[in-house]
Protein backbone atom coordinates (compact mmCIF):
# COMPACT_ATOMS: atom_id res chain seq x y z
CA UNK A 1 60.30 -136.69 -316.13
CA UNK A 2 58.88 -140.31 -314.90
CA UNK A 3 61.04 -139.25 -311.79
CA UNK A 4 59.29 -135.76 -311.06
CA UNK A 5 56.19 -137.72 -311.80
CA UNK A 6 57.13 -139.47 -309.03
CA UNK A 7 57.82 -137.24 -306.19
CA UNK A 8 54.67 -135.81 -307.44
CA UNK A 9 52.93 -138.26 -306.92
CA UNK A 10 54.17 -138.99 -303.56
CA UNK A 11 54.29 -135.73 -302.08
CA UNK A 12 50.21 -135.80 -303.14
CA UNK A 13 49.96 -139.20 -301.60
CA UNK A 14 51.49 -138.05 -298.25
CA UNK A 15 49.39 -134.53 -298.29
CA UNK A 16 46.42 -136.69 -298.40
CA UNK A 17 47.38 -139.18 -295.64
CA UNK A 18 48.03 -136.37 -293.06
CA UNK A 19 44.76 -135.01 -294.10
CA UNK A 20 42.80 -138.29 -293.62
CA UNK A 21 44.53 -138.85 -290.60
CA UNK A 22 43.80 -135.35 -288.98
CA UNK A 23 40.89 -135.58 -290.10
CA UNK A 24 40.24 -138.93 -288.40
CA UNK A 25 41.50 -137.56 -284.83
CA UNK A 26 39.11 -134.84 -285.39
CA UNK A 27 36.44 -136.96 -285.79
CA UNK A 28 37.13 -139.08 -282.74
CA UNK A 29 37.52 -136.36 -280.40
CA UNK A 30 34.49 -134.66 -281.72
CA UNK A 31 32.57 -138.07 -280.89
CA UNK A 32 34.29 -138.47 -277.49
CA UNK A 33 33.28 -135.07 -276.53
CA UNK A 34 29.69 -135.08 -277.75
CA UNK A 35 29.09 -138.79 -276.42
CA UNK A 36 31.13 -139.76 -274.01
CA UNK A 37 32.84 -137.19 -271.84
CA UNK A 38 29.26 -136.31 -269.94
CA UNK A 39 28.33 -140.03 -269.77
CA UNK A 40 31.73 -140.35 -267.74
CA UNK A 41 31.39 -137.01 -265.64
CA UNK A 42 28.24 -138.32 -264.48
CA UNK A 43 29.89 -141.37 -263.70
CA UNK A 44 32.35 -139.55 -262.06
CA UNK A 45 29.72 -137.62 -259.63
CA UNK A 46 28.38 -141.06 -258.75
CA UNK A 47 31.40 -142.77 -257.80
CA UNK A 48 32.70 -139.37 -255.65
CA UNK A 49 29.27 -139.41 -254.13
CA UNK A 50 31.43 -140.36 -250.95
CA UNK A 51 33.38 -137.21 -250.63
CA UNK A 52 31.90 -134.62 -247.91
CA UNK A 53 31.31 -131.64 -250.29
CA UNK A 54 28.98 -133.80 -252.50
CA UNK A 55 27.13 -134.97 -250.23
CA UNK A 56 26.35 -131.28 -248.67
CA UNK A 57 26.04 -129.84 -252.31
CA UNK A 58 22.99 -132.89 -252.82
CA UNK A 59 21.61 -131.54 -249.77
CA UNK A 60 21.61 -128.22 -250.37
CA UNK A 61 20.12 -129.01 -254.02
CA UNK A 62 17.76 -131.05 -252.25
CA UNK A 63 17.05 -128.11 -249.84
CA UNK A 64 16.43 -125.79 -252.93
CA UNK A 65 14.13 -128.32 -254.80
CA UNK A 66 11.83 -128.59 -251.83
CA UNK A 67 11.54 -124.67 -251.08
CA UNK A 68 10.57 -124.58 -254.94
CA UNK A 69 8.17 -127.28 -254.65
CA UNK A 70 6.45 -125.20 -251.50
CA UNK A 71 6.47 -122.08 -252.96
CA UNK A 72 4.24 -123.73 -256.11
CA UNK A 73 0.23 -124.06 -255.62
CA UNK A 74 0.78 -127.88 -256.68
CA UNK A 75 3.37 -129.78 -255.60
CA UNK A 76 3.09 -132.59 -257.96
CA UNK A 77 0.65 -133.50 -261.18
CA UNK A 78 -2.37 -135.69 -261.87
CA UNK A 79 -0.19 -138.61 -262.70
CA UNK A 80 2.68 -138.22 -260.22
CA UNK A 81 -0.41 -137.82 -257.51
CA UNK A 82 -2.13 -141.36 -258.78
CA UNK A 83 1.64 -143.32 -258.74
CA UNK A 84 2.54 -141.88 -255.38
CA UNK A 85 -1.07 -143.23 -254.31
CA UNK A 86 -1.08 -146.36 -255.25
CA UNK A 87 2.63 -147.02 -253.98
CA UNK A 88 1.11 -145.79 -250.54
CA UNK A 89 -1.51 -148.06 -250.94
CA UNK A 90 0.65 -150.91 -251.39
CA UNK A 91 3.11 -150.42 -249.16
CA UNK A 92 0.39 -150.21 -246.87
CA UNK A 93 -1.25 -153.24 -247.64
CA UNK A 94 2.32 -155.12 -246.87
CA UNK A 95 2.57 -153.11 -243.57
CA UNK A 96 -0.89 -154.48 -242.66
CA UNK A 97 0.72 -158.70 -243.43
CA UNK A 98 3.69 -157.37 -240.91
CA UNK A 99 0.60 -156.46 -238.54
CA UNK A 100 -0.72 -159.65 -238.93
CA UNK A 101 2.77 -161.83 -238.51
């Protein structure tokens, strides 16, 4: 009886070791998909950002973005307009040292 007790026992014990350990690989996947497999495709885009047909897909996107941006009343709003003014201003201001070099 101590015997069948036993096997029991150990069948039980190995049941719930294959279940922690799918369980486990389930988990990590899960996490590698959610977190880390679109961190690395974006990677990935950067690092091909060589290769011909990326560079005319980025244009055409590019292309798209702008006819969208036309075809609005206002291009940009009241805080993109007051950043994009004071970088003119200040890239002006280091034209005018050039100017005076």
């Amino acid at each position: 009886m101590n015997h069948d007790n036993n096997k029991a026992n150990l069948k039980r014990f190995f049941i719930k070791l294959a279940a922690v350990t799918f369980s486990i690989i389930v988990i990590i996947n899960i996490t590698y998909n959610l977190i880390f497999a679109e961190k690395f495709e974006t990677i990935e885009k950067l690092l091909s950002f060589g290769n011909k047909e990326n560079i005319e897909l980025m244009k055409d996107k590019a292309r798209s973005e702008i006819k969208k941006g036309l075809a609005k009343d206002k291009i940009f709003n009241e805080e993109d307009k007051i950043l994009l003014y004071e970088f003119y201003l200040k890239v002006k201001n280091e034209f005018k040292e050039i100017e005076k070099n």
